[in-house]
C-alpha atoms as a PDB file:
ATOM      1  CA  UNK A   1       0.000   0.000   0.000  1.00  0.00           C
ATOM      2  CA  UNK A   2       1.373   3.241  -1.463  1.00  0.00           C
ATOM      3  CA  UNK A   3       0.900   5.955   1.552  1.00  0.00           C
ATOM      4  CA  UNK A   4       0.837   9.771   0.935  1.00  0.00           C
ATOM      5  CA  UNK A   5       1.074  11.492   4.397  1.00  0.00           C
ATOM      6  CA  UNK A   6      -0.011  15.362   4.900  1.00  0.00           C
ATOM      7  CA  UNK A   7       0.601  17.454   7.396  1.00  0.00           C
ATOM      8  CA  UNK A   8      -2.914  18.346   9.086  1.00  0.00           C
ATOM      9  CA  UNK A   9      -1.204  21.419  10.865  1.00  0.00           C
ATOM     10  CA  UNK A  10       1.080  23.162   8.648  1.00  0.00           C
ATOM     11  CA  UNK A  11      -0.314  26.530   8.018  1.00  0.00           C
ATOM     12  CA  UNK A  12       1.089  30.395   7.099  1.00  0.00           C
ATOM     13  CA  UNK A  13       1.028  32.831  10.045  1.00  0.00           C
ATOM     14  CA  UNK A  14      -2.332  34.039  11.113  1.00  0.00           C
ATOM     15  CA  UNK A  15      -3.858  31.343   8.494  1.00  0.00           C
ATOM     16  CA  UNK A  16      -5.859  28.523   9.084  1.00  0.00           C
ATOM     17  CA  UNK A  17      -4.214  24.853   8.113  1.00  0.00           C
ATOM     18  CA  UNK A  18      -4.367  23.907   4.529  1.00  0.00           C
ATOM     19  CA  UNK A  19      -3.573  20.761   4.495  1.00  0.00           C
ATOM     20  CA  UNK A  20      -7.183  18.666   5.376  1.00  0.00           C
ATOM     21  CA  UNK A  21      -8.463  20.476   2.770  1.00  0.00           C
ATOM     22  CA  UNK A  22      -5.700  19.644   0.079  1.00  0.00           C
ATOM     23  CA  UNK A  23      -6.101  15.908   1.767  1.00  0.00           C
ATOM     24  CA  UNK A  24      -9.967  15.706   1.120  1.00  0.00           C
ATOM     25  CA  UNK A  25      -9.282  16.989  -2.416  1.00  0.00           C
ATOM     26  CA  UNK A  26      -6.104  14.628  -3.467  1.00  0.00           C
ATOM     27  CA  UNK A  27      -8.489  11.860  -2.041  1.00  0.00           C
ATOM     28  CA  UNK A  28     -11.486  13.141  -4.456  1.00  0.00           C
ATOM     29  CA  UNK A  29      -9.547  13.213  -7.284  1.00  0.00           C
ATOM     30  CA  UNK A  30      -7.915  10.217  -6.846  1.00  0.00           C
ATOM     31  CA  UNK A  31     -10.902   8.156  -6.380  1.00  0.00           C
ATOM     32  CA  UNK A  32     -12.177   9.104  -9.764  1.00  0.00           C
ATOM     33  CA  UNK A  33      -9.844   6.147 -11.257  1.00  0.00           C
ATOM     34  CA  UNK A  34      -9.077   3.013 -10.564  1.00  0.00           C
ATOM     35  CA  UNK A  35      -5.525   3.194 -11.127  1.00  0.00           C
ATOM     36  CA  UNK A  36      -5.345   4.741  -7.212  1.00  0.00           C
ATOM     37  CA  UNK A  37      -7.054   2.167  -6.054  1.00  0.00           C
ATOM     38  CA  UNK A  38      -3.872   1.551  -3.693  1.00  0.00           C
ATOM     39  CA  UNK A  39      -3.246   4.724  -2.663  1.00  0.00           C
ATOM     40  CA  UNK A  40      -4.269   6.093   0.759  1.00  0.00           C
ATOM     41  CA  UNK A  41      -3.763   9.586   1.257  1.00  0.00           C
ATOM     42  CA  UNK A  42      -3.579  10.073   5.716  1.00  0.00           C
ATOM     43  CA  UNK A  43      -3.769  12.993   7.097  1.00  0.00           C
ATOM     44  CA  UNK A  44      -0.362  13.140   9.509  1.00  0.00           C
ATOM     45  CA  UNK A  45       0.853  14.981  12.649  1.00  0.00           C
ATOM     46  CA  UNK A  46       3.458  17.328  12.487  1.00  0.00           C
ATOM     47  CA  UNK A  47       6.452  16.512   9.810  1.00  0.00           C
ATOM     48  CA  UNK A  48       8.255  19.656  11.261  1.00  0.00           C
ATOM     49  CA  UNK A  49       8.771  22.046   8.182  1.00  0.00           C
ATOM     50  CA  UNK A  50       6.700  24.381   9.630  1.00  0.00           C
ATOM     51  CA  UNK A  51       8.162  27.144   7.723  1.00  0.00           C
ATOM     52  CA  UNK A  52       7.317  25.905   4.584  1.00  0.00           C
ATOM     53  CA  UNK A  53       3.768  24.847   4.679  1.00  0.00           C
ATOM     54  CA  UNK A  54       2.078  22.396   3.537  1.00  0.00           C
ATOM     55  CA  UNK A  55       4.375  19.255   4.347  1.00  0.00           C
ATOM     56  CA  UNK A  56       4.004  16.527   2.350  1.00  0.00           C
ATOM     57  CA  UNK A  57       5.324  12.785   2.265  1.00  0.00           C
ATOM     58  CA  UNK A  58       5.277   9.622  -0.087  1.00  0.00           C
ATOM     59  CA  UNK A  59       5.741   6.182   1.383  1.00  0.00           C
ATOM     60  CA  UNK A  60       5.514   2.217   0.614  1.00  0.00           C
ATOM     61  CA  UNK A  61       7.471  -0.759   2.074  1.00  0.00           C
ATOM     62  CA  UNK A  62      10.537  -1.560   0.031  1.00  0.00           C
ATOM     63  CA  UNK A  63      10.549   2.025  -1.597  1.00  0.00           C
ATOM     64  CA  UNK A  64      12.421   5.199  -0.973  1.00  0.00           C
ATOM     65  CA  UNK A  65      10.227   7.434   0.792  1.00  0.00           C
ATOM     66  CA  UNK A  66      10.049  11.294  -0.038  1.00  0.00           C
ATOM     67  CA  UNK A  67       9.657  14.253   1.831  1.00  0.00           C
ATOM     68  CA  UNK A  68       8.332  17.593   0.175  1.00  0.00           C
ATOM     69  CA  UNK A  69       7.620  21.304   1.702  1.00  0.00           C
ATOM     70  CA  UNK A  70       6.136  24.748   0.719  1.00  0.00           C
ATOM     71  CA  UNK A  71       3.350  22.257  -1.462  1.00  0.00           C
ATOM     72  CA  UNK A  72       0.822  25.098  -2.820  1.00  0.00           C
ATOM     73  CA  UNK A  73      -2.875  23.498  -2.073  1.00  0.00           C
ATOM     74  CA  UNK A  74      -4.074  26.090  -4.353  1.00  0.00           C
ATOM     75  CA  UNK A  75      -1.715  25.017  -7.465  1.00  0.00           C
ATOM     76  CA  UNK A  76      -0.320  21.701  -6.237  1.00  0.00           C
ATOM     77  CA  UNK A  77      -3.016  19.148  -6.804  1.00  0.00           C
ATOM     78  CA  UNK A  78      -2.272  18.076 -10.453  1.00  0.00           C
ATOM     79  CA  UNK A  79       1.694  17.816  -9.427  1.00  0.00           C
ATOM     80  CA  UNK A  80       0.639  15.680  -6.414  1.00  0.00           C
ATOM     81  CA  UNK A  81      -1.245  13.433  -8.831  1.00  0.00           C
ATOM     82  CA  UNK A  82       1.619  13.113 -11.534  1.00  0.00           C
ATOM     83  CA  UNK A  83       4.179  12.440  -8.622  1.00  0.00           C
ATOM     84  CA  UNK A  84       1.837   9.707  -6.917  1.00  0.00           C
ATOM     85  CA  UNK A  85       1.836   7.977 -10.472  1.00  0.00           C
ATOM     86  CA  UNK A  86       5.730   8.023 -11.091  1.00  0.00           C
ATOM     87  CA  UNK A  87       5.644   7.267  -7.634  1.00  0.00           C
ATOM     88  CA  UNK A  88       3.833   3.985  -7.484  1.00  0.00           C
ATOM     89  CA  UNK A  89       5.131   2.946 -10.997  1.00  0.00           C
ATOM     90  CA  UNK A  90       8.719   3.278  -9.860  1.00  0.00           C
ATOM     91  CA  UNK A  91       9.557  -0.390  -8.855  1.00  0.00           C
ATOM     92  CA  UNK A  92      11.937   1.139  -5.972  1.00  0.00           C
ATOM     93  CA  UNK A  93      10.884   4.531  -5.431  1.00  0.00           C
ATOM     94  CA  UNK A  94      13.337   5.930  -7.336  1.00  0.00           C
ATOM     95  CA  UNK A  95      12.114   9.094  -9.477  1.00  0.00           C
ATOM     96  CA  UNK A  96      14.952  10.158 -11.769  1.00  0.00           C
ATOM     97  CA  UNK A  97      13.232  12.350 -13.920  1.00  0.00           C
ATOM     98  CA  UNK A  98      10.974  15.014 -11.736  1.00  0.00           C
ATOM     99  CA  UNK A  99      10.417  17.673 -14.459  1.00  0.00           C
ATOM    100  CA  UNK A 100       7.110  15.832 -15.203  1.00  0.00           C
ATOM    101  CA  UNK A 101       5.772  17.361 -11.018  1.00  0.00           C
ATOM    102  CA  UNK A 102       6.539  20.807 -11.728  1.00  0.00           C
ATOM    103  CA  UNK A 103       7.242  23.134  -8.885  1.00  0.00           C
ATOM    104  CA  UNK A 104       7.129  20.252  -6.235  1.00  0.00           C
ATOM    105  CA  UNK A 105      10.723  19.441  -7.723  1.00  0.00           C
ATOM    106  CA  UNK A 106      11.915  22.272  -5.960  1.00  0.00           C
ATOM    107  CA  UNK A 107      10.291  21.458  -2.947  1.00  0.00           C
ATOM    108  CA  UNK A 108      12.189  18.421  -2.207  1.00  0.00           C
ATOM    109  CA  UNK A 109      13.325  18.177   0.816  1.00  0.00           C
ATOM    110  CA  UNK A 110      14.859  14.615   1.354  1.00  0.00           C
ATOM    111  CA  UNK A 111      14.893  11.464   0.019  1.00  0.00           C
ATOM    112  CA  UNK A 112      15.061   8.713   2.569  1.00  0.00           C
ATOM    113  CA  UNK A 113      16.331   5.195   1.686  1.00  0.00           C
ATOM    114  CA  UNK A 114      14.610   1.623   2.146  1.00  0.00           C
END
């Protein structure tokens, strides 16, 4: 099971948290298509980049996991969707070409191994 975690707290000063929305949308959209049908999006604790809100991390036994930061709920969505699906289809986690995610490429913040 594929496992997208995001942060349920991570929020701009003096803003309310973005993340449970941008969960309850990724989790809409991906439940329009079976291809996702292994994909659970959680929303997590803290993943302490609270200066670059919204946290957000990929995960699945025997893969690299990934962390990202400063993910834009307003703009993000499609990226998230494209990186789930090179995600999932990357036998190891490995993503060697990210210019397909757009800004979240930039918004890397670590790559952890298996």
């Amino acid at each position: 099971m594929h496992k997208i975690f995001i942060c349920r707290s991570c929020a701009d000063v003096d803003a309310a948290p973005a993340g449970p929305d941008l969960a309850a949308r990724l989790r809409a959209r991906l439940s329009t298509s079976a291809e996702f049908g292994m994909i659970e999006v959680v929303d997590s604790r803290c993943m302490l980049s609270c200066g670059k809100p919204i946290a957000v991390s990929l995960t699945c036994p025997g893969k690299m996991s990934y962390l990202f930061a400063d993910v834009d709920a307003a703009t993000d969505l499609g990226n998230l969707v494209t990186l789930i699906r090179l995600y999932r289809d990357s036998p190891g986690g490995a993503i060697n070409d990210a210019r397909p995610v757009g800004r979240l490429r930039h918004c890397l913040l670590g790559r952890l191994p298996t």
